[in-house]
N, C-alpha and C. Protein backbone atom coordinates (compact mmCIF):
# COMPACT_ATOMS: atom_id res chain seq x y z
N UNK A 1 1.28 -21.07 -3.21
CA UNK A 1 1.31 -21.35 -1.80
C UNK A 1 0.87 -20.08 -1.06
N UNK A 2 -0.38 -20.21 -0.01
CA UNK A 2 -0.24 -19.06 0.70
C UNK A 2 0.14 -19.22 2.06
N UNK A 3 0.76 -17.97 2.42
CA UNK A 3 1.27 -17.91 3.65
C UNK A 3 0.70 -16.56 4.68
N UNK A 4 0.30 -17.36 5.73
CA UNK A 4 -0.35 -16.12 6.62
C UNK A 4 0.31 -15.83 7.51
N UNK A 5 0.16 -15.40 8.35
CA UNK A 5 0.61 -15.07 10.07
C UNK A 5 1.35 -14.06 10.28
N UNK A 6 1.94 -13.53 11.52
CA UNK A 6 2.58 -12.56 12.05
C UNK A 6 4.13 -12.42 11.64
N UNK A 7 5.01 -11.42 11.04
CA UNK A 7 6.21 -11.31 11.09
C UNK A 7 6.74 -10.20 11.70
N UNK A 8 6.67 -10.33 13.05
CA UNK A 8 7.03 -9.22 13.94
C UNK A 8 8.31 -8.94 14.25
N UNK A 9 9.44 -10.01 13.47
CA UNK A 9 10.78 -9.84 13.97
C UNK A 9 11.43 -9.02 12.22
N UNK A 10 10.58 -8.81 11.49
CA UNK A 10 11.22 -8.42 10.22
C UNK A 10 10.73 -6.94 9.60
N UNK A 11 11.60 -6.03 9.36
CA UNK A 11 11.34 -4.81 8.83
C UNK A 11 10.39 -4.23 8.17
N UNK A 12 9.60 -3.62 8.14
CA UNK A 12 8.50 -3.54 6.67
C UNK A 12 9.68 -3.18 5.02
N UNK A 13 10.42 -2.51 5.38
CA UNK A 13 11.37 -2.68 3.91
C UNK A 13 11.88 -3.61 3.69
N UNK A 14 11.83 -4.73 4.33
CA UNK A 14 12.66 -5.73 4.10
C UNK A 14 11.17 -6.45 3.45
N UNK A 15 9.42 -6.49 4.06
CA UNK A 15 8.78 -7.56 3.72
C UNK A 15 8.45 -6.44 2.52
N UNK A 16 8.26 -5.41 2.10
CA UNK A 16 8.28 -5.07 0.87
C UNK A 16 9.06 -5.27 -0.38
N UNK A 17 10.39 -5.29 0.08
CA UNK A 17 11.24 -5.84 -0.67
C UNK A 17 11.02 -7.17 -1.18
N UNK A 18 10.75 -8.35 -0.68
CA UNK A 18 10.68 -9.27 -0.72
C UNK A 18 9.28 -9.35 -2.10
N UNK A 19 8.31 -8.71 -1.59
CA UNK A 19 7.20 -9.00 -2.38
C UNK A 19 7.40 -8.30 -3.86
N UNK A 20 8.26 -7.16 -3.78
CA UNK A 20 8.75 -6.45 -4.96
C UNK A 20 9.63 -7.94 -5.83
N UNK A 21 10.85 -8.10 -5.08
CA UNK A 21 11.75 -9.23 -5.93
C UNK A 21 11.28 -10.38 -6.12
N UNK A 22 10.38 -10.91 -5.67
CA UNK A 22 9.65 -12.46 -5.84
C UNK A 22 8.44 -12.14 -6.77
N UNK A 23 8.01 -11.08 -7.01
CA UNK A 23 6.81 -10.80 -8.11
C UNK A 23 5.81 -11.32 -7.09
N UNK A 24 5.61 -11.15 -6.29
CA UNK A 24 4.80 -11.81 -5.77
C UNK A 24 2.90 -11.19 -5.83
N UNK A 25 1.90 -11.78 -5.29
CA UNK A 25 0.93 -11.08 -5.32
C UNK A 25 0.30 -11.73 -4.40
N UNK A 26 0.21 -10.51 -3.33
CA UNK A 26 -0.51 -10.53 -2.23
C UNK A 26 -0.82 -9.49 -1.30
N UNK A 27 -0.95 -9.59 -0.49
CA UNK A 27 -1.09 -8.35 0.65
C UNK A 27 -0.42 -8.21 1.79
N UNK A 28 0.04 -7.11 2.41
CA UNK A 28 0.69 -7.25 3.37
C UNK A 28 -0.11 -6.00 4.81
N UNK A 29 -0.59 -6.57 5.57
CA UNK A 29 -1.26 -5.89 6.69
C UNK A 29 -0.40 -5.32 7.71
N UNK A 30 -0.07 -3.71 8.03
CA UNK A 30 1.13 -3.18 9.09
C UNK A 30 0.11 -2.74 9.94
N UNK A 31 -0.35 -3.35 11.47
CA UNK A 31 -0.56 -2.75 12.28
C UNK A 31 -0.05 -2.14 13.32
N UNK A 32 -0.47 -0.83 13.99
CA UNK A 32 -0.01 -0.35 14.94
C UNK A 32 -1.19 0.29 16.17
N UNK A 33 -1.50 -0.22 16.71
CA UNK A 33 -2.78 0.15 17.86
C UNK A 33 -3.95 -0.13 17.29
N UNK A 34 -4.74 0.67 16.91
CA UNK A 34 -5.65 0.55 15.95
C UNK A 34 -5.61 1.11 14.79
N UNK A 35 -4.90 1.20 14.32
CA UNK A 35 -4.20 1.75 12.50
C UNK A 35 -3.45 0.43 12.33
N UNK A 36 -4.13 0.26 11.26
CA UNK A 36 -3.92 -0.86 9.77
C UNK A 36 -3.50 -0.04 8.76
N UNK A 37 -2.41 -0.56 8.05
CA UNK A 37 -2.05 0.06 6.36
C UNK A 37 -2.02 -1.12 6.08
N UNK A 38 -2.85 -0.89 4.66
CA UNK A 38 -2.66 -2.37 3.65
C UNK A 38 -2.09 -2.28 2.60
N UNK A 39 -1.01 -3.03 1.94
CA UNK A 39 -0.19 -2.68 0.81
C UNK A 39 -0.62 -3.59 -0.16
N UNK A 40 -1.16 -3.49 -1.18
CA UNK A 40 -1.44 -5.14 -2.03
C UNK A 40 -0.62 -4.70 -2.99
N UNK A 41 0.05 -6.01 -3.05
CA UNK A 41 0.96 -6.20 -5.06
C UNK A 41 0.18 -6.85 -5.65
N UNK A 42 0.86 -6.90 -6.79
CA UNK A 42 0.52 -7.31 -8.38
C UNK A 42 1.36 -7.98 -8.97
N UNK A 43 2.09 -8.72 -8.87
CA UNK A 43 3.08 -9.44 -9.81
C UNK A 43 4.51 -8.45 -9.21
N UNK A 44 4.26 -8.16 -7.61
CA UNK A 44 5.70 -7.32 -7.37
C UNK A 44 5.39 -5.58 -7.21
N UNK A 45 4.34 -5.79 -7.96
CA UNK A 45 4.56 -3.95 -8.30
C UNK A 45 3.45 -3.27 -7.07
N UNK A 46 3.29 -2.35 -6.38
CA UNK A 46 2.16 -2.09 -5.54
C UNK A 46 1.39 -1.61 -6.10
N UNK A 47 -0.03 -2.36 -6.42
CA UNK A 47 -0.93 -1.70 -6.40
C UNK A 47 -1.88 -0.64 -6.19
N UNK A 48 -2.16 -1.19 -4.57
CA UNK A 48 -3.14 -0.73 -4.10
C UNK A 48 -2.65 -0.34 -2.09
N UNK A 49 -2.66 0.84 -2.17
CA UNK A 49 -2.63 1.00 -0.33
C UNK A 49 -3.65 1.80 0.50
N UNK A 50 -4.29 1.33 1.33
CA UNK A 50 -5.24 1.79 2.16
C UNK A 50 -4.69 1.77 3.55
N UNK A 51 -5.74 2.57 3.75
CA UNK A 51 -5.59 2.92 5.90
C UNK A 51 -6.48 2.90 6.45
N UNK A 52 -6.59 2.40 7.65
CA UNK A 52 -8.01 2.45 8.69
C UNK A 52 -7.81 4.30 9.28
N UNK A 53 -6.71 4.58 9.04
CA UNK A 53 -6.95 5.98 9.11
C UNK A 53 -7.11 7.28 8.46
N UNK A 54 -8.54 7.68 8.33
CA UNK A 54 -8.98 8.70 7.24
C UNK A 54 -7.85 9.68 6.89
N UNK A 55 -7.43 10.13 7.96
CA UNK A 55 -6.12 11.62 7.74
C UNK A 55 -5.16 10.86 6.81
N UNK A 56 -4.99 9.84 6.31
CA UNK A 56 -3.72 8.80 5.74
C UNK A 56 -4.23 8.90 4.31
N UNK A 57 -4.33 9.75 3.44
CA UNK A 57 -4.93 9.56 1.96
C UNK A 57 -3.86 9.31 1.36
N UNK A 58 -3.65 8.18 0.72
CA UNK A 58 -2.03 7.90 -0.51
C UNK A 58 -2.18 9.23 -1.27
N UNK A 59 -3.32 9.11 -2.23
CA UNK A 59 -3.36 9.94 -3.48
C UNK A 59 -3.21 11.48 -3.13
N UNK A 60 -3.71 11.52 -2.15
CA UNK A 60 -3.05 12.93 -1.44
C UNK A 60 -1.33 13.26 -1.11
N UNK A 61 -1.00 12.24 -0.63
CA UNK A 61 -0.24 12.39 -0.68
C UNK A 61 0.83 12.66 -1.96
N UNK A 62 0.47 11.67 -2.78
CA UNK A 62 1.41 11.94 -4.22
C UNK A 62 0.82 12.89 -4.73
N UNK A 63 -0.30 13.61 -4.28
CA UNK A 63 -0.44 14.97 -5.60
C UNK A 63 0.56 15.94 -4.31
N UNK A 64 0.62 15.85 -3.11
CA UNK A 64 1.62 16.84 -2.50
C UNK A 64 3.27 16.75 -2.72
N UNK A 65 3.34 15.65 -3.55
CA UNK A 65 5.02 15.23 -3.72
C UNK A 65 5.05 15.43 -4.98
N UNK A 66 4.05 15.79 -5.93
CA UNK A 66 3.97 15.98 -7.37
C UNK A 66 4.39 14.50 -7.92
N UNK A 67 4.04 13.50 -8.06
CA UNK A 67 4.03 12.33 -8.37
C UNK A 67 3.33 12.27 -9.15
N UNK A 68 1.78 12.88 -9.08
CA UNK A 68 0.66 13.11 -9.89
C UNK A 68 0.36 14.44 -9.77
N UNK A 69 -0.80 14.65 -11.04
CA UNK A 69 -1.33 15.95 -11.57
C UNK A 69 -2.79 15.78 -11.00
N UNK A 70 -3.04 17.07 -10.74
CA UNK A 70 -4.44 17.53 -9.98
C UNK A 70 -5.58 16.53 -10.94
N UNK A 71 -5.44 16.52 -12.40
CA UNK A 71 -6.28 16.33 -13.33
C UNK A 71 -6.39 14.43 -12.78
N UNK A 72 -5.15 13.76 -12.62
CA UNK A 72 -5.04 12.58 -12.49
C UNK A 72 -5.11 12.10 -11.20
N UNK A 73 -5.23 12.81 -10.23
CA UNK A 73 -5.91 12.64 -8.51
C UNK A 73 -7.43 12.72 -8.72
N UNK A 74 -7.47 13.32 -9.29
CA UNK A 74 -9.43 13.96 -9.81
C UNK A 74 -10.14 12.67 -9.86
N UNK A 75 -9.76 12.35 -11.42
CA UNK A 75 -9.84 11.15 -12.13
C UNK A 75 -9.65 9.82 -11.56
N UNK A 76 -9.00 9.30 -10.81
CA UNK A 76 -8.90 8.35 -9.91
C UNK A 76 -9.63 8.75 -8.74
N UNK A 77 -9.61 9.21 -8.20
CA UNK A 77 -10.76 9.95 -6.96
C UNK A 77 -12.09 9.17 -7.38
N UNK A 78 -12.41 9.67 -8.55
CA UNK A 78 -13.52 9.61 -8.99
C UNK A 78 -14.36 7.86 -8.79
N UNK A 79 -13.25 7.46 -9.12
CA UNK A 79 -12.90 6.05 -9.77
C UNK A 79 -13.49 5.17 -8.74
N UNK A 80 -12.74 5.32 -7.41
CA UNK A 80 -12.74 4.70 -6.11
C UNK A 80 -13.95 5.20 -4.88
N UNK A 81 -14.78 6.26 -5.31
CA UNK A 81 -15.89 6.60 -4.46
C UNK A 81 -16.96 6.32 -4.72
């Protein structure tokens, strides 16, 4: 079943949650003015997140939280350009 439209009365941890415990696979679009973040799952798990805003790099971010190794930001970098 797909389901579209606006859920403006519900948390983003709460619609993440949801897509985490239902396994679900789909996407979820957070706008704010003109900034979009897109979160896509996989069977629950997040995939994939993008931004309409360049300064917003995920993978940057997790090599600054040490999540990942320089060698494995590289390597995926690579991947996606």
């Amino acid at each position: 079943m797909e389901r579209k439209g606006e859920f403006t009365a519900l948390d983003v941890p709460v619609l993440i949650r949801a897509a985490g415990e239902n396994h679900m696979n789909c996407s979820l679009a957070f706008k704010t003015g003109s900034r979009t973040v897109r979160v896509c799952f996989e069977k629950g798990k997040i995939a994939f997140i993008s931004s309409s805003n360049e300064d917003e790099r995920f993978g940057e971010y997790l090599l600054y939280q040490g999540a990942v190794s320089l060698e494995q930001y590289l390597s995926t970098s690579r991947l996606i350009t």
